[in-house]
N, C-alpha and C. Protein backbone atom coordinates (compact mmCIF):
# COMPACT_ATOMS: atom_id res chain seq x y z
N UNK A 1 52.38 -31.77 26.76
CA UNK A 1 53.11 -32.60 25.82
C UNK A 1 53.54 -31.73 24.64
N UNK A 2 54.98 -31.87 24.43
CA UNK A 2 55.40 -30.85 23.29
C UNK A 2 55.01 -31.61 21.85
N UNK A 3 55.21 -31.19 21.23
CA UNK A 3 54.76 -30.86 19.82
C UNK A 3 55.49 -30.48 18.40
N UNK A 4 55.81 -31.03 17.34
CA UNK A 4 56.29 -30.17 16.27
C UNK A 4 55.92 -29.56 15.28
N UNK A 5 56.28 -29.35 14.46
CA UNK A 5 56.10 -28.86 13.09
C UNK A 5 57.01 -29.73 12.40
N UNK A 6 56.95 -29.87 10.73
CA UNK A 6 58.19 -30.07 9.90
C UNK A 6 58.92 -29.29 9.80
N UNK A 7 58.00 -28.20 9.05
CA UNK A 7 58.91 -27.06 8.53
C UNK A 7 58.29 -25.39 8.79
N UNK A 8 59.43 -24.35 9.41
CA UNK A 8 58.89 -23.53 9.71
C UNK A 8 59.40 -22.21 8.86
N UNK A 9 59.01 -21.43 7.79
CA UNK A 9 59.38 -20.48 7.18
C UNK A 9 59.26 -19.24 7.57
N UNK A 10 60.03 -18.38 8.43
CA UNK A 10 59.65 -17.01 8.85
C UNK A 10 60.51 -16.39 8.62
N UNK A 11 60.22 -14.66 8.57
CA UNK A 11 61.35 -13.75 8.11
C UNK A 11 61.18 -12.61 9.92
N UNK A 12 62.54 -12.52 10.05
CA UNK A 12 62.72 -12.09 11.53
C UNK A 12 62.61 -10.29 11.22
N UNK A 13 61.77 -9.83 12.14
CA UNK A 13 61.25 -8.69 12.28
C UNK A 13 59.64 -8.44 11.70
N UNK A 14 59.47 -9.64 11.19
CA UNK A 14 57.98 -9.41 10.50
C UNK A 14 57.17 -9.59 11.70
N UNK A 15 56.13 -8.88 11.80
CA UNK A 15 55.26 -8.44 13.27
C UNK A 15 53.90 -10.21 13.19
N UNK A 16 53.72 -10.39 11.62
CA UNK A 16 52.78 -11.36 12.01
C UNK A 16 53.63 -12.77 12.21
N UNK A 17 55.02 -13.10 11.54
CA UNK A 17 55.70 -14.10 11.79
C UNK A 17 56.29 -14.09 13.63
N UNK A 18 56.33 -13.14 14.25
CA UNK A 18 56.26 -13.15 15.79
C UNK A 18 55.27 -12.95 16.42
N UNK A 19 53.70 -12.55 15.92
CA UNK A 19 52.12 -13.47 16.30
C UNK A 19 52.39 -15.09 16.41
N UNK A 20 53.00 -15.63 15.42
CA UNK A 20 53.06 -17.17 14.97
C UNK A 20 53.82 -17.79 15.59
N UNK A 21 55.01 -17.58 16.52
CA UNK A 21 56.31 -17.36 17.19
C UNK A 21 55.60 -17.82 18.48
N UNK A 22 54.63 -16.40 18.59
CA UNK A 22 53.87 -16.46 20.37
C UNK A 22 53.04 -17.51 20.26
N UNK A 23 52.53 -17.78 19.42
CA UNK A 23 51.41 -18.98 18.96
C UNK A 23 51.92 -20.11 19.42
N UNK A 24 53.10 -20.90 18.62
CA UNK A 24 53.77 -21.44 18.46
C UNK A 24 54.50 -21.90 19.89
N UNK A 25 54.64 -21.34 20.67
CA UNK A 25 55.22 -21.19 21.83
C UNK A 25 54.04 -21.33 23.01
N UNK A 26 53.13 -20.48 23.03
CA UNK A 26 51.90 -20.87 24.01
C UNK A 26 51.94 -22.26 23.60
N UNK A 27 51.90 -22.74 22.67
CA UNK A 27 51.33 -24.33 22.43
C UNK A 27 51.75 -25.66 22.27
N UNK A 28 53.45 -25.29 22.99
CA UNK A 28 54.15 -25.83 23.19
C UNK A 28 54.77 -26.35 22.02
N UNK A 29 54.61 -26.00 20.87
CA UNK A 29 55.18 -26.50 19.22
C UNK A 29 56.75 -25.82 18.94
N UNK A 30 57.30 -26.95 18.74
CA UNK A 30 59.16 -26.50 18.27
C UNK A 30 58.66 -27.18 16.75
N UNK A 31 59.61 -26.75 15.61
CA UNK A 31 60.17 -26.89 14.55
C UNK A 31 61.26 -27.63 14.11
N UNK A 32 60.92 -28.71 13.64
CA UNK A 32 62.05 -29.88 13.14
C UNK A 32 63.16 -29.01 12.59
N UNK A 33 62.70 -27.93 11.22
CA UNK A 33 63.60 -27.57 10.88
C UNK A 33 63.12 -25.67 10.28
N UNK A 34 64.01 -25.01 10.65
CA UNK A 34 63.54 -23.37 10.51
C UNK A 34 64.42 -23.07 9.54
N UNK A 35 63.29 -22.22 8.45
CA UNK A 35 64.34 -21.37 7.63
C UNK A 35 63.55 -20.20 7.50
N UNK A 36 65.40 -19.25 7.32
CA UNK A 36 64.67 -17.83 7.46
C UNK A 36 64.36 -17.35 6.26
N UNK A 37 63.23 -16.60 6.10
CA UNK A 37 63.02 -15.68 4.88
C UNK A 37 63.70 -14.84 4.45
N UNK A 38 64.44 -13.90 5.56
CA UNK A 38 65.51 -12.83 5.13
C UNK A 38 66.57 -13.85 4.02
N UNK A 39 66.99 -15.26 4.40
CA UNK A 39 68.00 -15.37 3.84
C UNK A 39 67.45 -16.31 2.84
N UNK A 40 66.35 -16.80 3.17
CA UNK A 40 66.28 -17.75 1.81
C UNK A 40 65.12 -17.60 1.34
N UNK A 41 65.11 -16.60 0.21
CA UNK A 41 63.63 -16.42 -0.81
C UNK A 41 62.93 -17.35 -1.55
N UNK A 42 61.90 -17.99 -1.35
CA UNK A 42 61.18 -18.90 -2.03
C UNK A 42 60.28 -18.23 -3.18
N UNK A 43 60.98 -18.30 -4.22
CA UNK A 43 60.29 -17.72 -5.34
C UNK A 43 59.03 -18.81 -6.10
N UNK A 44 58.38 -18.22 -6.70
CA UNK A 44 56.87 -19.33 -7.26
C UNK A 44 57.25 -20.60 -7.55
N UNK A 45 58.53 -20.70 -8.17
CA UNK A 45 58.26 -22.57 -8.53
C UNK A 45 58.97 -22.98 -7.30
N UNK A 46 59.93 -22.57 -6.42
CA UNK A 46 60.26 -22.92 -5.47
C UNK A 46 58.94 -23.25 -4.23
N UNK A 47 57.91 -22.15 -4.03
CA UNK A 47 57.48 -22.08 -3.17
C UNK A 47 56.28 -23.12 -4.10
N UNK A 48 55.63 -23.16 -4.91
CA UNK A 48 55.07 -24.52 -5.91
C UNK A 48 55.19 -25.69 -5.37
N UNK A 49 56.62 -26.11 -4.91
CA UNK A 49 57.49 -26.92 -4.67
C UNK A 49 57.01 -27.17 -3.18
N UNK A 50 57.20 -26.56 -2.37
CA UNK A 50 56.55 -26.80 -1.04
C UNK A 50 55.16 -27.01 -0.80
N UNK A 51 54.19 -26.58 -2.15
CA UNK A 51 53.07 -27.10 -1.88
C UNK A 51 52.88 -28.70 -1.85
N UNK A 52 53.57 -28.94 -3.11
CA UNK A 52 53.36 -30.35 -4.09
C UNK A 52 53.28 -31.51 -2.88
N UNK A 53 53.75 -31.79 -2.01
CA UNK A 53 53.30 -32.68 -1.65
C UNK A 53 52.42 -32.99 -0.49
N UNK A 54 51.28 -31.47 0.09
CA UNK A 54 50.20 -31.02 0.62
C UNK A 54 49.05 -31.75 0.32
N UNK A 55 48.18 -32.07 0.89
CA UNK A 55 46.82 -32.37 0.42
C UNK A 55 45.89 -31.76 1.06
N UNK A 56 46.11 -30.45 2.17
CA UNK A 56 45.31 -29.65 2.59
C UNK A 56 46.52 -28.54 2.81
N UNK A 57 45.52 -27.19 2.54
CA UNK A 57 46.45 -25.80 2.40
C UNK A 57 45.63 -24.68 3.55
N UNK A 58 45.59 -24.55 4.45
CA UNK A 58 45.13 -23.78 5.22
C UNK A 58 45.86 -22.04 4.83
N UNK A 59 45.25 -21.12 4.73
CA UNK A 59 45.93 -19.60 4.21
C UNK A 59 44.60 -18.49 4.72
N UNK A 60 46.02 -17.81 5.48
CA UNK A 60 44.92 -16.87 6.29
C UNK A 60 45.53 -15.48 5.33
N UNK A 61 44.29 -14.64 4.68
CA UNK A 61 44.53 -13.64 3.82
C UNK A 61 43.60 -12.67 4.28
N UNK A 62 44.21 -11.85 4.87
CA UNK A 62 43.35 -10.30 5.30
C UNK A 62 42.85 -10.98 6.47
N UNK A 63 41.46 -10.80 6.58
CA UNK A 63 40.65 -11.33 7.89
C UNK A 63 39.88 -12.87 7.49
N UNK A 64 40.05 -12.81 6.08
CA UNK A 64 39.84 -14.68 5.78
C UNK A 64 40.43 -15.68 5.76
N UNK A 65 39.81 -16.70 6.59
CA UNK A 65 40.99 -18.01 6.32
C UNK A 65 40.55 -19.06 5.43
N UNK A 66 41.00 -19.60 4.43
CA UNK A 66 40.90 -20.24 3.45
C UNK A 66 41.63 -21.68 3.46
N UNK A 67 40.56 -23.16 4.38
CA UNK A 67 40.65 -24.35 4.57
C UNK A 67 40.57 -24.77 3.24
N UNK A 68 41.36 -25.82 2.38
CA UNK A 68 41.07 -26.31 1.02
C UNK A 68 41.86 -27.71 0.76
N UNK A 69 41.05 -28.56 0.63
CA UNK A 69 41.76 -30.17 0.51
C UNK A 69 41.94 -30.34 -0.86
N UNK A 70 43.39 -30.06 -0.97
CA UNK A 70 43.73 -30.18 -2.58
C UNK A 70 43.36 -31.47 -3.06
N UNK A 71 42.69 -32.72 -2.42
CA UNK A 71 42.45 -33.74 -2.85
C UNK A 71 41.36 -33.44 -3.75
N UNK A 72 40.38 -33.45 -2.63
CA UNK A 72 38.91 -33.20 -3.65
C UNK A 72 38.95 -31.88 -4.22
N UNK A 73 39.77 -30.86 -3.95
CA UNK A 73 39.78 -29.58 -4.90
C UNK A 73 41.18 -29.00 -4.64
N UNK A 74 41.58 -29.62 -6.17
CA UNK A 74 42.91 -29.44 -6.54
C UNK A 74 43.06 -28.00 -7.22
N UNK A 75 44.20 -27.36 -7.02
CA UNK A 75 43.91 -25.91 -7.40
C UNK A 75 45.17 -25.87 -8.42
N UNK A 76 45.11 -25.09 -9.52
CA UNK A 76 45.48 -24.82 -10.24
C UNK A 76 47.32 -24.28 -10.26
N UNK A 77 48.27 -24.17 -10.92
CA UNK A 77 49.60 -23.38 -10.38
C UNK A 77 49.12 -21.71 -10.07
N UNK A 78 48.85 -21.52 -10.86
CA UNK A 78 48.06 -19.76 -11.03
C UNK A 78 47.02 -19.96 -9.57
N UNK A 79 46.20 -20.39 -9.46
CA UNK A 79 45.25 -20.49 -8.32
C UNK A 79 46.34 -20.56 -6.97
N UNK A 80 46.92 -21.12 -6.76
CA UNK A 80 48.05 -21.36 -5.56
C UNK A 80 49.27 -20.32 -5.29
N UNK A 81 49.42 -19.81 -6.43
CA UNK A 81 50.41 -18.52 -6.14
C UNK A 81 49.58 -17.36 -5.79
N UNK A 82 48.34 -17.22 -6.32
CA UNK A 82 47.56 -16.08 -5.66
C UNK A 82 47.26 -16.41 -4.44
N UNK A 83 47.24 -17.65 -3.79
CA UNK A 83 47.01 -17.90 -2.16
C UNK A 83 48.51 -17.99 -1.35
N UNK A 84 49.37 -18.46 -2.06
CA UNK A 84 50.72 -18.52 -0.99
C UNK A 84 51.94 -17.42 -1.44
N UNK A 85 51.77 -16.28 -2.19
CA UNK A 85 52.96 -15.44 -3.03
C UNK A 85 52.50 -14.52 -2.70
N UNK A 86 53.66 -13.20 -1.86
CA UNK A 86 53.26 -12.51 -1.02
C UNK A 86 53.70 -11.08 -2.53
N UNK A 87 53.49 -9.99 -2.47
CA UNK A 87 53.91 -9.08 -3.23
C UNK A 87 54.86 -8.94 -3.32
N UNK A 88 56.21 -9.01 -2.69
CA UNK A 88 57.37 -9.41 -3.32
C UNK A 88 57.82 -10.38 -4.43
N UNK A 89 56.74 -11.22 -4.85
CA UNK A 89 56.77 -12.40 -5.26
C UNK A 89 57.71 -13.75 -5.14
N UNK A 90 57.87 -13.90 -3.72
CA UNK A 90 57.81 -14.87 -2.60
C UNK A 90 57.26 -15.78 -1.85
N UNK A 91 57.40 -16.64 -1.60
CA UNK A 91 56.53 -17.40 -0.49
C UNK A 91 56.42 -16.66 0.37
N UNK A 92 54.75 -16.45 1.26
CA UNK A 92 54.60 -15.56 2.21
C UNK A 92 54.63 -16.14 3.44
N UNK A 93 55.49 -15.39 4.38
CA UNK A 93 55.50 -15.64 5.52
C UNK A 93 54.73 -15.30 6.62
N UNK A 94 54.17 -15.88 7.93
CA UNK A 94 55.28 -17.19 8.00
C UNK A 94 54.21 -18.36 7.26
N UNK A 95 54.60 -19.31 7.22
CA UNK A 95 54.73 -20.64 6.37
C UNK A 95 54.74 -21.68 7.60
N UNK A 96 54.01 -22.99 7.43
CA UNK A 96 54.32 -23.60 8.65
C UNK A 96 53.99 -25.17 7.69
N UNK A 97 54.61 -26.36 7.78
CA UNK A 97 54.36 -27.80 7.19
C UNK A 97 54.46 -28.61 8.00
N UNK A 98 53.21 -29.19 8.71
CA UNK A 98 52.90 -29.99 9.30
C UNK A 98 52.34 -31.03 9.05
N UNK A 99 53.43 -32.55 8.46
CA UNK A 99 52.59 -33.04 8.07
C UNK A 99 52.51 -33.25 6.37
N UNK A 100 50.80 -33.44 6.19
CA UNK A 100 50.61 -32.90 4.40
C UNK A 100 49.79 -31.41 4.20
N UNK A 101 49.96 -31.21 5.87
CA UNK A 101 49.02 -29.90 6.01
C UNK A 101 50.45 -28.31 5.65
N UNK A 102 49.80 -27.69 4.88
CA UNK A 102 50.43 -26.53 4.69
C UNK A 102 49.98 -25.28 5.17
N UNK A 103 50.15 -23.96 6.02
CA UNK A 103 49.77 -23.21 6.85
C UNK A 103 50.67 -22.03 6.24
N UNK A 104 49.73 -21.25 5.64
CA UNK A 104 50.27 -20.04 4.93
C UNK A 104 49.65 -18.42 5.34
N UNK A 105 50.43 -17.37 6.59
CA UNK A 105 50.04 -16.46 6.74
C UNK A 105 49.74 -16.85 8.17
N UNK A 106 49.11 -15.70 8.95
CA UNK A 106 48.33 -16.09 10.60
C UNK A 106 46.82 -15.68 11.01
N UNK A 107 46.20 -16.65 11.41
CA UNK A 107 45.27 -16.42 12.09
C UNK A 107 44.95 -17.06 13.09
N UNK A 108 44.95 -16.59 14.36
CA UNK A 108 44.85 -16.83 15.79
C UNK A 108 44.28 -18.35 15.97
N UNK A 109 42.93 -18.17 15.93
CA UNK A 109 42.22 -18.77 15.80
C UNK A 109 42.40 -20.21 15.13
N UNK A 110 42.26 -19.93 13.75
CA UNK A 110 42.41 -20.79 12.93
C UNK A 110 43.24 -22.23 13.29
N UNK A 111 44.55 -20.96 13.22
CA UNK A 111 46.03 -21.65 13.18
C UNK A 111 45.95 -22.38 14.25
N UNK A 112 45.39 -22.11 15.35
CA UNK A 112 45.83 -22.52 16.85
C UNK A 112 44.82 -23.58 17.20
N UNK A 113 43.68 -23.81 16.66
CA UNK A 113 43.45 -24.90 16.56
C UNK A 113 43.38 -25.64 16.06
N UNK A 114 43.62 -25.61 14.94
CA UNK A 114 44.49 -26.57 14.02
C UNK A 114 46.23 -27.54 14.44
N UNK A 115 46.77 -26.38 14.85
CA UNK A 115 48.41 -26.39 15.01
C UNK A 115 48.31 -27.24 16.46
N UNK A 116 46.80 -27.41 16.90
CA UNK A 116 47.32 -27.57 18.71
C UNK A 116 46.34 -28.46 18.90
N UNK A 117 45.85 -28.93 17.86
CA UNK A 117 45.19 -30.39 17.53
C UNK A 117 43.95 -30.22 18.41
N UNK A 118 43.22 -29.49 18.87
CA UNK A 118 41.93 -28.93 19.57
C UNK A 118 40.53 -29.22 18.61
């Protein structure tokens, strides 16, 4: 049974946004709606903006993944750009909105059972 996403943010040639691609694809998940990073930069209040109406932020950073229900622990603007603003100072890709669930960065694991409802 296929599957979506809302919203899918990736920048084409990035090696972990085509991990997320293969992910995405093993698990039968298409994307309501794709935008690319090359062409459209989500800068902090923009990418702010895509949090705001989240109530859980899933963000895989280095080899940690970081589950957090902004309900019972609401995070700060400063606290949220250090989890979703990549060193360009961008929204980091890929990006995935499913939902009120927000999915920032890749991890195998994580993502895939989360994303594939397991």
């Amino acid at each position: 049974m296929a599957s979506t996403v809302d919203w899918y943010y990736h920048r084409k040639g990035c090696v972990t946004c085509q991990k997320m691609d293969t992910l995405l694809e093993s698990l039968g998940i298409t994307a309501k709606e794709v935008v690319s990073a090359n062409k459209t930069r989500l800068s902090v209040p923009e990418a702010l903006e895509v949090v705001a109406p989240c109530t859980r932020l899933v963000v895989s950073k280095g080899t940690k993944a970081f589950d957090i229900d902004l309900k019972k622990d609401p995070k700060t603007a400063e606290e949220l750009q250090a989890l979703i603003i990549g060193p360009t100072g961008n929204l980091r890709a890929p990006t995935i909105r499913k939902g009120k669930t927000l999915y920032v960065g890749f991890q195998a694991e994580t993502f895939g059972a989360a994303l594939g409802g397991k």
